[in-house]
Protein backbone atom coordinates (compact mmCIF):
# COMPACT_ATOMS: atom_id res chain seq x y z
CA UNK A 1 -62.22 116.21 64.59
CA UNK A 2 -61.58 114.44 68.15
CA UNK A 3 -59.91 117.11 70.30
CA UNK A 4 -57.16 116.18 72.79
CA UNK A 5 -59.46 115.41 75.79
CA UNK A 6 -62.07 112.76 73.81
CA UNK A 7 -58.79 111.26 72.77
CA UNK A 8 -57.23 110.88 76.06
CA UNK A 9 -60.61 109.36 77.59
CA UNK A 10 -60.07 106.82 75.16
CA UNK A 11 -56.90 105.13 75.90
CA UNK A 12 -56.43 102.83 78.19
CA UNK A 13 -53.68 103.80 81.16
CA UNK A 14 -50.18 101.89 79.60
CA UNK A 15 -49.06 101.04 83.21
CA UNK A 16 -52.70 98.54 83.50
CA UNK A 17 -51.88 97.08 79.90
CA UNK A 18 -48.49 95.98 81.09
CA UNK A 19 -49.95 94.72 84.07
CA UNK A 20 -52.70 92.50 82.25
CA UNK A 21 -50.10 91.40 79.61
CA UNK A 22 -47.42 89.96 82.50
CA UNK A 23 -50.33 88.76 84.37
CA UNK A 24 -51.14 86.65 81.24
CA UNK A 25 -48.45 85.31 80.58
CA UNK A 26 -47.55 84.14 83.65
CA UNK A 27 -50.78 82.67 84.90
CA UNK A 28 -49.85 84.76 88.21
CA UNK A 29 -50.68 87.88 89.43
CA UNK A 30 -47.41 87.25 91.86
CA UNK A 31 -45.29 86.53 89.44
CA UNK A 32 -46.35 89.34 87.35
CA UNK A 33 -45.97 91.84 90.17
CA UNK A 34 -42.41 90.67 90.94
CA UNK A 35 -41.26 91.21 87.04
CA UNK A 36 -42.55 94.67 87.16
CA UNK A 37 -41.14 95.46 91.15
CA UNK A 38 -44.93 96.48 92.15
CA UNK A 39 -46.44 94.78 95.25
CA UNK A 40 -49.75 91.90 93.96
CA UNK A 41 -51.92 94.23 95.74
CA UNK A 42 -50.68 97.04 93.32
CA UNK A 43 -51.34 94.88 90.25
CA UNK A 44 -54.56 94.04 91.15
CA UNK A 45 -55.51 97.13 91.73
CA UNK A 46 -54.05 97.80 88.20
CA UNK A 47 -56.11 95.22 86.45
CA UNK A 48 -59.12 96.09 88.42
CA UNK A 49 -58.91 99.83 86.33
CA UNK A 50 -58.60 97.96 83.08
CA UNK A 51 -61.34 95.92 83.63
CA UNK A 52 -63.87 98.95 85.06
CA UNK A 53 -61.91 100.44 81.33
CA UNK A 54 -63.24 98.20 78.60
CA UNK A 55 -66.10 97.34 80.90
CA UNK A 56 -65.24 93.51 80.72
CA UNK A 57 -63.74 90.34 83.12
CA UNK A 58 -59.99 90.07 81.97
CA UNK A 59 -59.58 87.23 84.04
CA UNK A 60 -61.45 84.38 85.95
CA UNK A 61 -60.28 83.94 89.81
CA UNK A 62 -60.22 80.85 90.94
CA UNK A 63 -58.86 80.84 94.44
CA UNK A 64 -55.12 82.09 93.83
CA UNK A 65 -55.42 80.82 90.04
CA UNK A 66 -55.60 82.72 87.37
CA UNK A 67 -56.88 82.30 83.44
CA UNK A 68 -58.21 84.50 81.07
CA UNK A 69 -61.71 84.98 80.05
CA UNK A 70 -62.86 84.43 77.00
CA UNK A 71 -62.48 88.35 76.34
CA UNK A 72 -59.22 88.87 77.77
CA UNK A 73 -57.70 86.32 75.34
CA UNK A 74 -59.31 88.19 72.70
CA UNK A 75 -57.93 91.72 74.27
CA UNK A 76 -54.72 90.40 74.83
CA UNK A 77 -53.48 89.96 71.54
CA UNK A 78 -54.59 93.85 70.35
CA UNK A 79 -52.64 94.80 73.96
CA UNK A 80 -49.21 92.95 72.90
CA UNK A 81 -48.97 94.20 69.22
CA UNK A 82 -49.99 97.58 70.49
CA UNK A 83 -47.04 97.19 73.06
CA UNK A 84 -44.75 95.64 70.44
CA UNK A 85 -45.04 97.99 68.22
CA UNK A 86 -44.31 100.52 71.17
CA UNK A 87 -41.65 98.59 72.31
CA UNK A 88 -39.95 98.54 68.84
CA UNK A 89 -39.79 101.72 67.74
CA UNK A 90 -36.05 102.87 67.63
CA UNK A 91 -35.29 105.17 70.59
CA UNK A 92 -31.50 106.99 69.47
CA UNK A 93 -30.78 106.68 73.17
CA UNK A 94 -32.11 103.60 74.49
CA UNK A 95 -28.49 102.42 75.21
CA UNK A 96 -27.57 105.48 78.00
CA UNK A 97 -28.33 103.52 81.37
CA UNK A 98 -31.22 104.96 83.18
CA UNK A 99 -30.45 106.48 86.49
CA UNK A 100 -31.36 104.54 89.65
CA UNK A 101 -34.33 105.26 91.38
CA UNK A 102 -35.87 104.81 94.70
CA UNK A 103 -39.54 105.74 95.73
CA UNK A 104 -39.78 105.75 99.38
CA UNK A 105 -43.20 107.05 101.37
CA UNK A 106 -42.68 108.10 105.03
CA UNK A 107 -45.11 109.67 107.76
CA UNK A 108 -45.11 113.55 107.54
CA UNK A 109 -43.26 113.95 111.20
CA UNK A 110 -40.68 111.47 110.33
CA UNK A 111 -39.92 113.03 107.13
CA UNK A 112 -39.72 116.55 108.81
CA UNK A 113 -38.00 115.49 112.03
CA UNK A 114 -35.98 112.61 111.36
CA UNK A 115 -35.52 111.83 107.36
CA UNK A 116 -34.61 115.16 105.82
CA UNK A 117 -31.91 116.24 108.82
CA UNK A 118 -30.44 112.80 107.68
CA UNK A 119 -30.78 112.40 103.98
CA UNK A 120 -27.62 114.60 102.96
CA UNK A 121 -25.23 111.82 103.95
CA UNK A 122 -26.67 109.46 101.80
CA UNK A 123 -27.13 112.05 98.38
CA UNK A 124 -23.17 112.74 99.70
CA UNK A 125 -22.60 108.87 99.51
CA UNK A 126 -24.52 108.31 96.45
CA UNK A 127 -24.77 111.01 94.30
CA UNK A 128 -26.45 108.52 91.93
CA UNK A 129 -29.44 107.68 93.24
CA UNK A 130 -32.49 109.76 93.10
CA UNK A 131 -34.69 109.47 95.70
CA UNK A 132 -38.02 110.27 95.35
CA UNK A 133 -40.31 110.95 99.07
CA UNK A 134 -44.15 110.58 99.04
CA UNK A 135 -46.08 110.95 102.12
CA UNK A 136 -48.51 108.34 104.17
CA UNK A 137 -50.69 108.76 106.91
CA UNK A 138 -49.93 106.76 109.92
CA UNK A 139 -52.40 103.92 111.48
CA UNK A 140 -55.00 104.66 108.34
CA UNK A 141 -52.37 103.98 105.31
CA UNK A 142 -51.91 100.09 106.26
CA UNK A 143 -51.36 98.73 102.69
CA UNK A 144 -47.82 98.30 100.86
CA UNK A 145 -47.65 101.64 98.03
CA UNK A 146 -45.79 101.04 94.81
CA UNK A 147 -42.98 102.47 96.94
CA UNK A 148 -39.76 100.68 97.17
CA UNK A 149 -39.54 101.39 100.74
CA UNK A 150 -41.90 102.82 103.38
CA UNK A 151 -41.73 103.82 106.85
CA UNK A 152 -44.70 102.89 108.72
CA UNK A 153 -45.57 104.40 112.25
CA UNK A 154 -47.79 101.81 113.85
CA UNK A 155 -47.73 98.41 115.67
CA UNK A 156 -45.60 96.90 113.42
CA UNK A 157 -47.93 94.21 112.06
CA UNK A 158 -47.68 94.52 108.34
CA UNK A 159 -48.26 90.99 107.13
CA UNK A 160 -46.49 89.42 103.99
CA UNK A 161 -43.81 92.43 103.82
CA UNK A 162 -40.24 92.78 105.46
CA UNK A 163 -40.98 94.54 108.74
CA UNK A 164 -38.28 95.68 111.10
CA UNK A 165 -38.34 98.19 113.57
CA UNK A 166 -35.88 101.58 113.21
CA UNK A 167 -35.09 102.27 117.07
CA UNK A 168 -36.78 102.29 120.19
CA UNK A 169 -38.45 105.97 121.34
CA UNK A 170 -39.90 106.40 124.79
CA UNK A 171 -42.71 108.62 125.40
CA UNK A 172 -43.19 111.14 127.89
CA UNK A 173 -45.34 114.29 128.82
CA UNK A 174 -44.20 117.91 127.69
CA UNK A 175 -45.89 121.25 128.06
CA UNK A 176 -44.94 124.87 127.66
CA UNK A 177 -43.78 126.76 130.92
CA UNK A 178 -46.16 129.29 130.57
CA UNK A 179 -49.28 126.98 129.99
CA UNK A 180 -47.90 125.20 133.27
CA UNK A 181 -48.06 128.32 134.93
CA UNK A 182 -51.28 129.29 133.71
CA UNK A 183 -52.94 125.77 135.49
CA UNK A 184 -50.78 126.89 138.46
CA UNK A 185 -47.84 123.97 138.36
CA UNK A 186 -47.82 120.57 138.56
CA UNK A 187 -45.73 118.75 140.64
CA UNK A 188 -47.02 114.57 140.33
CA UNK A 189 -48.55 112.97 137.53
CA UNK A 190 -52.08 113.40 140.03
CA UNK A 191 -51.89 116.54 139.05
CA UNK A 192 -52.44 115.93 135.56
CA UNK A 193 -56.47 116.07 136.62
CA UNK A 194 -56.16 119.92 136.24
CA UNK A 195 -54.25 120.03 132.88
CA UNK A 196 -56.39 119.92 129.61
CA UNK A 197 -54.43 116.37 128.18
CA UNK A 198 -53.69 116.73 124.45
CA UNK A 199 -54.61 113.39 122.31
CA UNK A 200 -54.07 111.50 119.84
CA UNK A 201 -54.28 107.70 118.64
CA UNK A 202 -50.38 108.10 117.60
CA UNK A 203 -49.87 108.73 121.11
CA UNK A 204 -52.13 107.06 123.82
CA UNK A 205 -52.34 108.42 126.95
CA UNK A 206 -53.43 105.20 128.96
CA UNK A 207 -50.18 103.09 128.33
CA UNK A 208 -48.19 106.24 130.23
CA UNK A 209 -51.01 106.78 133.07
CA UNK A 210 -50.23 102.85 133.43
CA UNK A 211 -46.22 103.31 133.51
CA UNK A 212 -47.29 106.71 135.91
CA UNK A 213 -49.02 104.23 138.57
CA UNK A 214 -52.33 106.11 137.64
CA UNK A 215 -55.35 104.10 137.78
CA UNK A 216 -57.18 106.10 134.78
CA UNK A 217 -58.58 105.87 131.59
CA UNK A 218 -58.19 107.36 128.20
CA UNK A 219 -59.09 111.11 127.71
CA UNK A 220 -62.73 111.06 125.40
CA UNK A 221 -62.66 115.01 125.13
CA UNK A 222 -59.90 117.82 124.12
CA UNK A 223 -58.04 118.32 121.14
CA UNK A 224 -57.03 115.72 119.39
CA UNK A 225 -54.69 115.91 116.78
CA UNK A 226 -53.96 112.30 114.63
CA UNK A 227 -50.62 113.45 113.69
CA UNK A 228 -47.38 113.94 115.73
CA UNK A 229 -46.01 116.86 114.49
CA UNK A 230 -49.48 118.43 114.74
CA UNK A 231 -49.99 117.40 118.01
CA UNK A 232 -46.30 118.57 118.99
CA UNK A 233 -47.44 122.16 117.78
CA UNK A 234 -50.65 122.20 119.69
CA UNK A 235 -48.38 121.58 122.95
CA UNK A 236 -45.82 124.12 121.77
CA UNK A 237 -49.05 127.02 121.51
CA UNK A 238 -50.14 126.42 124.80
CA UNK A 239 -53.09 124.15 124.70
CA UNK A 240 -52.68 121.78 126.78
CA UNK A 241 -50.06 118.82 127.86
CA UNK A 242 -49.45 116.30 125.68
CA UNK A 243 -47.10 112.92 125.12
CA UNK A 244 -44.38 113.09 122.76
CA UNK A 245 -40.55 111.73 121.84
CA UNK A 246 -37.30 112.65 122.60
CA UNK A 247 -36.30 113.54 118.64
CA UNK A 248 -38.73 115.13 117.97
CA UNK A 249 -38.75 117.44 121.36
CA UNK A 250 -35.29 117.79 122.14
CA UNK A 251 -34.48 121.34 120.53
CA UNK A 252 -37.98 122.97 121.88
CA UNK A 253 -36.60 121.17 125.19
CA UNK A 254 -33.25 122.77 124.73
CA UNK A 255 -34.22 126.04 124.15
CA UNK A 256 -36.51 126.29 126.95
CA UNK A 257 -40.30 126.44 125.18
CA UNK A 258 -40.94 122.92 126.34
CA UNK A 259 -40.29 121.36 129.63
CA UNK A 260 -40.41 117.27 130.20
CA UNK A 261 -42.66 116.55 133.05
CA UNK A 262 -42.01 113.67 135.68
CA UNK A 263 -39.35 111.48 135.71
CA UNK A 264 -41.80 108.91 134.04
CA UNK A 265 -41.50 107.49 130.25
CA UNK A 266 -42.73 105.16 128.03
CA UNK A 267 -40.22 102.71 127.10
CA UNK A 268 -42.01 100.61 124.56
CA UNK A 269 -44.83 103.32 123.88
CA UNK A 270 -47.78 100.91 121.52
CA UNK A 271 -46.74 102.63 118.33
CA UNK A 272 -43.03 103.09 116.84
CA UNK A 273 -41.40 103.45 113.58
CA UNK A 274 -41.19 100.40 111.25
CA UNK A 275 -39.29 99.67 107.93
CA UNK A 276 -41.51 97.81 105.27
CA UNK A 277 -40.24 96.81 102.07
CA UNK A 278 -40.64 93.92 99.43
CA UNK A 279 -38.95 90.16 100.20
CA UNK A 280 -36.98 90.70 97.14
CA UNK A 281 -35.09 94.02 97.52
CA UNK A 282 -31.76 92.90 95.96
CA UNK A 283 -33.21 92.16 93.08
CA UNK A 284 -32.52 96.35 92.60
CA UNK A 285 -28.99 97.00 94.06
CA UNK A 286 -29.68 100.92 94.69
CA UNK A 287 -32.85 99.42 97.06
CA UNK A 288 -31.31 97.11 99.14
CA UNK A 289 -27.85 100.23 99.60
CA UNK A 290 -30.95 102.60 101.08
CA UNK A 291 -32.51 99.85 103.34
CA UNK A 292 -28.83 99.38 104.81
CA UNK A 293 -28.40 103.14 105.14
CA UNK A 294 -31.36 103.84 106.87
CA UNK A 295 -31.07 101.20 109.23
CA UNK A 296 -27.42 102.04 110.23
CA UNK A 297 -28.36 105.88 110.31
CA UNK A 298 -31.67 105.49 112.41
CA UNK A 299 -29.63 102.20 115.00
CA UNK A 300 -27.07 104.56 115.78
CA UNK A 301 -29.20 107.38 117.21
């Protein structure tokens, strides 16, 4: 008898064979992706696992054309009676509506910082719509999820997607009174040459030494810390001076345990926050309602 595991090993992920069978039919991997709302990259990536599956070419590439091979046309048909016969067997409730979801992935700090303070108002607005947050990791994460919606923190050059950018953040130089203290005060950004500089390549120091009239280059040794909330702690403990933004800081600035140095910011700092989605989002109503909240919410702040 085949226990659970040998069985499991066996079958083919369902999410591939719906790929491969819209792929087919449409002679287009684009036009497959847009009938099941993934991105091509995601269906291709989908295919790809089928293939490595049954250990056989599904299709042959031809620049952007697509036909099956001689084995995929022979795979295909066992694929659509299997999904037929999936498809019609009577489900008591298929009629209920299913509940709109969104899938949005965000960068940890953003989530933390900026998201989750805001998200309330929209759950309050549309009690609806289930939202569903995954996590990305700036600068390294550069190609489009199956999520409906992501925030990117980078340059903001995401070809073939919707990209527009949330708000403008400067960036400036924080550090803990007692740390300044400890390096005896500092009084003009010269005086940075006795500080241990925190990094980061979310944050850049050289852009700021520029915008600081200092002639220097980027810091090679230190900490260095490749994401902002990290890098926002390691100021906050003491370990040094670092760059960071205003929402982020402004409570630790409030309450004393950070203090802005300089009268010198960042205005357009290299990286900022970016909305990427799909060309098509009102094709899904609940989609296109979060891209307009999150643009209003993040505009007005």
């Amino acid at each position: 008898m085949l226990n659970k595991s040998s069985i499991a090993t066996r079958l083919p992920p369902v999410h591939a064979l719906s790929a491969f069978e819209a792929a087919a039919r449409h002679n287009s991997f684009a036009l497959a992706a847009d009938e099941l709302c993934i991105t091509p990259s995601a269906l291709s990536h989908r295919i790809r696992l089928l293939e490595d599956f049954v250990g056989e070419r599904l299709f042959s590439r031809e620049g952007r054309a697509v036909t099956l091979s001689e084995f995929g046309r022979r795979y295909l048909d066992v694929v659509r009676n299997a999904l037929r016969t999936l498809t019609d067997f009577p489900m008591p409730h298929r009629g209920s509506q299913a509940q709109p979801r969104i899938k949005i992935t965000v960068p940890p700090t953003f989530a933390r910082y900026l998201l989750i303070p805001h998200l309330g108002a929209f759950l309050a607005a549309h009690p609806d719509i289930v939202i569903e947050i995954f996590l990305s990791v700036p600068l390294y994460d550069l190609s489009l999820s199956e999520s409906d919606i992501e925030v990117r923190f980078g340059a903001g050059r995401y070809p073939n997607t919707t990209t527009e950018k949330l708000f403008e953040e400067p960036a400036f130089a924080v550090a803990t009174p007692a740390y300044l203290e400890q390096i005896g005060g500092i009084e003009t950004p010269a005086d940075l040459r006795k500080a241990t500089l925190l990094r980061s390549a979310l944050e850049p120091w050289q852009p700021w030494f520029e915008a600081a009239g200092l002639d220097w280059s980027e810091p090679s040794s230190g900490l260095r810390a490749d994401d902002l909330g990290l890098l926002l702690e390691l100021i906050r403990n003491g370990y040094g001076v670092g760059l960071t933004r205003k929402h982020f800081a402004q409570e630790m600035i409030a309450k004393g345990e950070l203090v802005q140095l300089f009268d010198v910011s960042l205005t357009s700092p290299p990286h900022a926050y970016y909305l990427v989605y799909e060309q098509k989002p009102y094709e899904r109503p609940e989609v296109t309602i979060f891209i307009s909240w999150i643009k209003k919410t993040f505009k007005q702040l």
